[in-house]
C-alpha atoms as a PDB file:
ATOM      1  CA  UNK A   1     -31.204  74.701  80.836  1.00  0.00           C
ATOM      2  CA  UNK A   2     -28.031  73.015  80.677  1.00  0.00           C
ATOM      3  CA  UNK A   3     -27.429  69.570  82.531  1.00  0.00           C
ATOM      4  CA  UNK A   4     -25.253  69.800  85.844  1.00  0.00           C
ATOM      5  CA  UNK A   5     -22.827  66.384  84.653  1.00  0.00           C
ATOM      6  CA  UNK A   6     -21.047  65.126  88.027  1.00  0.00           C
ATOM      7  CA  UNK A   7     -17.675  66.205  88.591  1.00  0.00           C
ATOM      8  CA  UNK A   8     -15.144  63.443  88.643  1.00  0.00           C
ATOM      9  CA  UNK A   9     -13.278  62.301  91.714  1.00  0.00           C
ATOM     10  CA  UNK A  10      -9.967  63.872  91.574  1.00  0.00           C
ATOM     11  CA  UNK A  11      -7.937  60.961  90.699  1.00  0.00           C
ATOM     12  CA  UNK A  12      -5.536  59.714  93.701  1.00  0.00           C
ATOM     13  CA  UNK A  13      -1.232  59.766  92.479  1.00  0.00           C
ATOM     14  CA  UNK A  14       0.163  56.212  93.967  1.00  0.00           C
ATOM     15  CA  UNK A  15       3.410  57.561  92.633  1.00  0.00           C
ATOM     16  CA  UNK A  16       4.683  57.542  95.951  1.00  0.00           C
ATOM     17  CA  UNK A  17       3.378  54.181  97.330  1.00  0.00           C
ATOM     18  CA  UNK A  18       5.137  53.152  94.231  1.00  0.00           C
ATOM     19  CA  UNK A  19       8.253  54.037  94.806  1.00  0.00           C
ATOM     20  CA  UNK A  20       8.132  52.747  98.171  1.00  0.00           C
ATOM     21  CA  UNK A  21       7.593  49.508  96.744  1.00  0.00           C
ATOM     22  CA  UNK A  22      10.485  49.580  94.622  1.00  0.00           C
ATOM     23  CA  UNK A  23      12.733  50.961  97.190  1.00  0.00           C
ATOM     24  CA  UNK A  24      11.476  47.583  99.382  1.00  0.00           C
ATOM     25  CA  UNK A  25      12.945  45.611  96.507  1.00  0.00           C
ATOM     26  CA  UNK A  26      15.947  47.440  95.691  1.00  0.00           C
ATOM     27  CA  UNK A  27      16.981  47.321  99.210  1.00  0.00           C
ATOM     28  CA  UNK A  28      17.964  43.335  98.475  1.00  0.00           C
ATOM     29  CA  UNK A  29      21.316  44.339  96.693  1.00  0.00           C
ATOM     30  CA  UNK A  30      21.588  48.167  97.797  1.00  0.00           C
ATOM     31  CA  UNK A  31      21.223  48.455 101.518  1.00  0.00           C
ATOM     32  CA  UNK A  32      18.860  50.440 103.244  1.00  0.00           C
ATOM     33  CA  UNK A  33      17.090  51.788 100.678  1.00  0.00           C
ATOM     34  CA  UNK A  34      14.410  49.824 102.753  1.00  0.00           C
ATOM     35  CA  UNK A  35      15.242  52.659 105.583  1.00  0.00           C
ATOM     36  CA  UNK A  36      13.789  55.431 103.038  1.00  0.00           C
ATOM     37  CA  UNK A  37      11.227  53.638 102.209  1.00  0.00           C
ATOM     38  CA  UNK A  38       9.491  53.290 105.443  1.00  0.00           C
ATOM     39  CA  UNK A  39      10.443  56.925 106.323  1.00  0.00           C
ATOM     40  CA  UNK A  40       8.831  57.882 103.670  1.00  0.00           C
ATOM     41  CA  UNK A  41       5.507  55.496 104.192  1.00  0.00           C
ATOM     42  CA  UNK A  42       5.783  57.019 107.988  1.00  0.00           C
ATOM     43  CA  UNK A  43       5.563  60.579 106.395  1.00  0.00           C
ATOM     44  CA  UNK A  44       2.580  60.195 104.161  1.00  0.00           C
ATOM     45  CA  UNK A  45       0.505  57.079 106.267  1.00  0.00           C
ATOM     46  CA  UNK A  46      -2.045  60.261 106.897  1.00  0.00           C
ATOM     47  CA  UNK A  47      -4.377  60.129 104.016  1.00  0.00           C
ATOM     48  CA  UNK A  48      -7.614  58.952 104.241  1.00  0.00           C
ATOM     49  CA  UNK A  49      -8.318  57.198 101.723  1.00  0.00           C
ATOM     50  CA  UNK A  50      -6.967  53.395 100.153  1.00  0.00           C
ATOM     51  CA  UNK A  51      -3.497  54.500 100.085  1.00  0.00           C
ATOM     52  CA  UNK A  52      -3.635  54.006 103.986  1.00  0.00           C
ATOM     53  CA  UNK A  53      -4.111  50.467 103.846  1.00  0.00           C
ATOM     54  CA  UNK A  54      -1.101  50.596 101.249  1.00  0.00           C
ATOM     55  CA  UNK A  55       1.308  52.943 104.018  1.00  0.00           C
ATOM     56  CA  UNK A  56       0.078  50.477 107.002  1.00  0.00           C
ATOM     57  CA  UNK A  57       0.763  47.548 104.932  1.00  0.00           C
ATOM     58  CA  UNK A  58       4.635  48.863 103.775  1.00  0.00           C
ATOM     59  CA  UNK A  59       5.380  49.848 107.514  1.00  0.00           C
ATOM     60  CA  UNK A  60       4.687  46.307 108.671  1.00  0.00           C
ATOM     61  CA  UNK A  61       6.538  45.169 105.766  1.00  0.00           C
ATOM     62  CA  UNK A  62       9.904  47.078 107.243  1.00  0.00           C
ATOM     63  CA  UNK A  63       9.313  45.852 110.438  1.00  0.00           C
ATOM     64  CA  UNK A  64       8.115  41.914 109.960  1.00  0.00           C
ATOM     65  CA  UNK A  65      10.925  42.145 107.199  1.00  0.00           C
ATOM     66  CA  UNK A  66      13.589  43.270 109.766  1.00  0.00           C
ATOM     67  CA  UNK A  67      12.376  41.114 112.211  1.00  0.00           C
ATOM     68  CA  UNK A  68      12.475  37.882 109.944  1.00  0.00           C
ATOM     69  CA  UNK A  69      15.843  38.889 108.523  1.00  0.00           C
ATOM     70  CA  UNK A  70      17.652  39.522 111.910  1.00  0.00           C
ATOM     71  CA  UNK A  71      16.280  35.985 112.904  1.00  0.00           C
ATOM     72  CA  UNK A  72      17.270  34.384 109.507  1.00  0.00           C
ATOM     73  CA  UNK A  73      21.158  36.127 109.789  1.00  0.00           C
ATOM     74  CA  UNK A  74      21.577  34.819 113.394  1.00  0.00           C
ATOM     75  CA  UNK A  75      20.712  31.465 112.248  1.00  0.00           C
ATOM     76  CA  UNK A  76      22.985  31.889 109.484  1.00  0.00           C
ATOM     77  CA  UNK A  77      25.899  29.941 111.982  1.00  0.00           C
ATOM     78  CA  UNK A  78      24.072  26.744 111.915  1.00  0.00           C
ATOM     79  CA  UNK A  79      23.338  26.874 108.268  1.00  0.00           C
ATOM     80  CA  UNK A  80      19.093  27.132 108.353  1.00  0.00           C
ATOM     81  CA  UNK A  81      19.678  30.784 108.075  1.00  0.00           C
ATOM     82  CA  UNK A  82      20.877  30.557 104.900  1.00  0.00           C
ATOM     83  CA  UNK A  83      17.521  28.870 103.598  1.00  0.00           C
ATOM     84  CA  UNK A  84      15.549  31.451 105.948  1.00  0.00           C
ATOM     85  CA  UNK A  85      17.495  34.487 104.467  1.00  0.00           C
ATOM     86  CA  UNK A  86      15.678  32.956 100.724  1.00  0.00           C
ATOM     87  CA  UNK A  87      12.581  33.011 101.729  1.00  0.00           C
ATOM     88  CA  UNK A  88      12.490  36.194 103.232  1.00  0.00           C
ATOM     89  CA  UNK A  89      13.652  37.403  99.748  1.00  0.00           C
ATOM     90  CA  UNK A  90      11.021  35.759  98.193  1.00  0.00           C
ATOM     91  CA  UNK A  91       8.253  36.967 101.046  1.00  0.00           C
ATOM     92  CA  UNK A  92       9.485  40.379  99.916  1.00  0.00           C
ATOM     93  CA  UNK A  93       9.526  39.990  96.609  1.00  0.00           C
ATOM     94  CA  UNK A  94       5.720  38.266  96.888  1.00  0.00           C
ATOM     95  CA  UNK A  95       4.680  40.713  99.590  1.00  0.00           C
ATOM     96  CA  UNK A  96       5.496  44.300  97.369  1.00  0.00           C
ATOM     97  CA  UNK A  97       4.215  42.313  93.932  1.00  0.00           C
ATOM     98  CA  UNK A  98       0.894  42.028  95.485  1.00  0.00           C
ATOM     99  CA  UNK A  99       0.998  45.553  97.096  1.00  0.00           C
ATOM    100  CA  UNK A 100       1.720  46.815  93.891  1.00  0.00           C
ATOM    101  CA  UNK A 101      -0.515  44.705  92.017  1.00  0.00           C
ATOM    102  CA  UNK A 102      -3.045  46.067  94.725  1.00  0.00           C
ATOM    103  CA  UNK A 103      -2.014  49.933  94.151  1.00  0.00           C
ATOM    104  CA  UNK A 104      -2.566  49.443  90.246  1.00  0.00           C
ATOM    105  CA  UNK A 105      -5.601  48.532  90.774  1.00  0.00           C
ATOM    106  CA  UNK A 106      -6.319  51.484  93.161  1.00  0.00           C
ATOM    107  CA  UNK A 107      -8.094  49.068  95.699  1.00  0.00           C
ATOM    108  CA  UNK A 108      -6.839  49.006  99.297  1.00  0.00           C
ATOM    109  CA  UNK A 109      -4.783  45.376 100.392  1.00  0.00           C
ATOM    110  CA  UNK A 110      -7.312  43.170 101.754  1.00  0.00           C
ATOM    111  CA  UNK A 111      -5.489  42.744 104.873  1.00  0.00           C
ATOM    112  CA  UNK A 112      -2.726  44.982 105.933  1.00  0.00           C
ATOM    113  CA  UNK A 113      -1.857  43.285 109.131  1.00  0.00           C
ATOM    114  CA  UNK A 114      -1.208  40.143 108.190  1.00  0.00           C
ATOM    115  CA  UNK A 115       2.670  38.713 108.586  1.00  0.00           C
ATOM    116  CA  UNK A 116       2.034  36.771 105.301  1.00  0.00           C
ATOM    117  CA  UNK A 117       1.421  38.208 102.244  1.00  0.00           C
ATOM    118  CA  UNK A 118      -1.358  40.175 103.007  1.00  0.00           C
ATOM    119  CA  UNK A 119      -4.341  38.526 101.046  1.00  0.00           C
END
């Protein structure tokens, strides 16, 4: 009698969280590519599975990120902007490594709500 061996899960593609990731950072020197990206994160937020806490996490990122940036340009006139407009490059920068650190991984981000950085 032969030995039923357990089928593996099918593994999950984070191609496309992936890319959204990278659009997120090329969208600091080519304009909105950040606009694809969270059209595209809108499109596919429906699975059930980690990559949800991944599309909730990159659609906050759009939206805190637009917020802080609109904040940081109109401060831009009395020069605090300037040092606001850097670290909202480097919150991006920090907030996709870790989402993609997170996606390699194939583990959900621990909190996708957060404003920070998402740990």
């Amino acid at each position: 009698m032969e030995e039923l061996q357990p089928t593996p899960e099918n593994p999950v593609s984070t191609t496309i969280p992936s890319i959204i990731y990278v659009l997120y950072l090329l969208n600091i020197v080519i304009p909105f590519t950040g606009l694809v990206a969270v059209i595209m994160a809108y499109v596919n937020k429906g699975e059930s599975n980690f990559l949800q806490s991944h599309y909730q996490f990159q659609i906050r990122t759009f939206w805190i990120g637009l917020l802080y940036g609109v904040i940081a340009v109109l401060l831009t006139t009395v020069l605090i902007g300037w040092v606001l407009l850097l670290l909202f490059v480097i919150w991006l920068i920090v907030r996709c490594a870790i989402g993609l650190k997170h996606l390699g991984k194939q583990q959900e981000v621990p909190n996708p709500t957060s404003w920070g950085f998402g740990s």
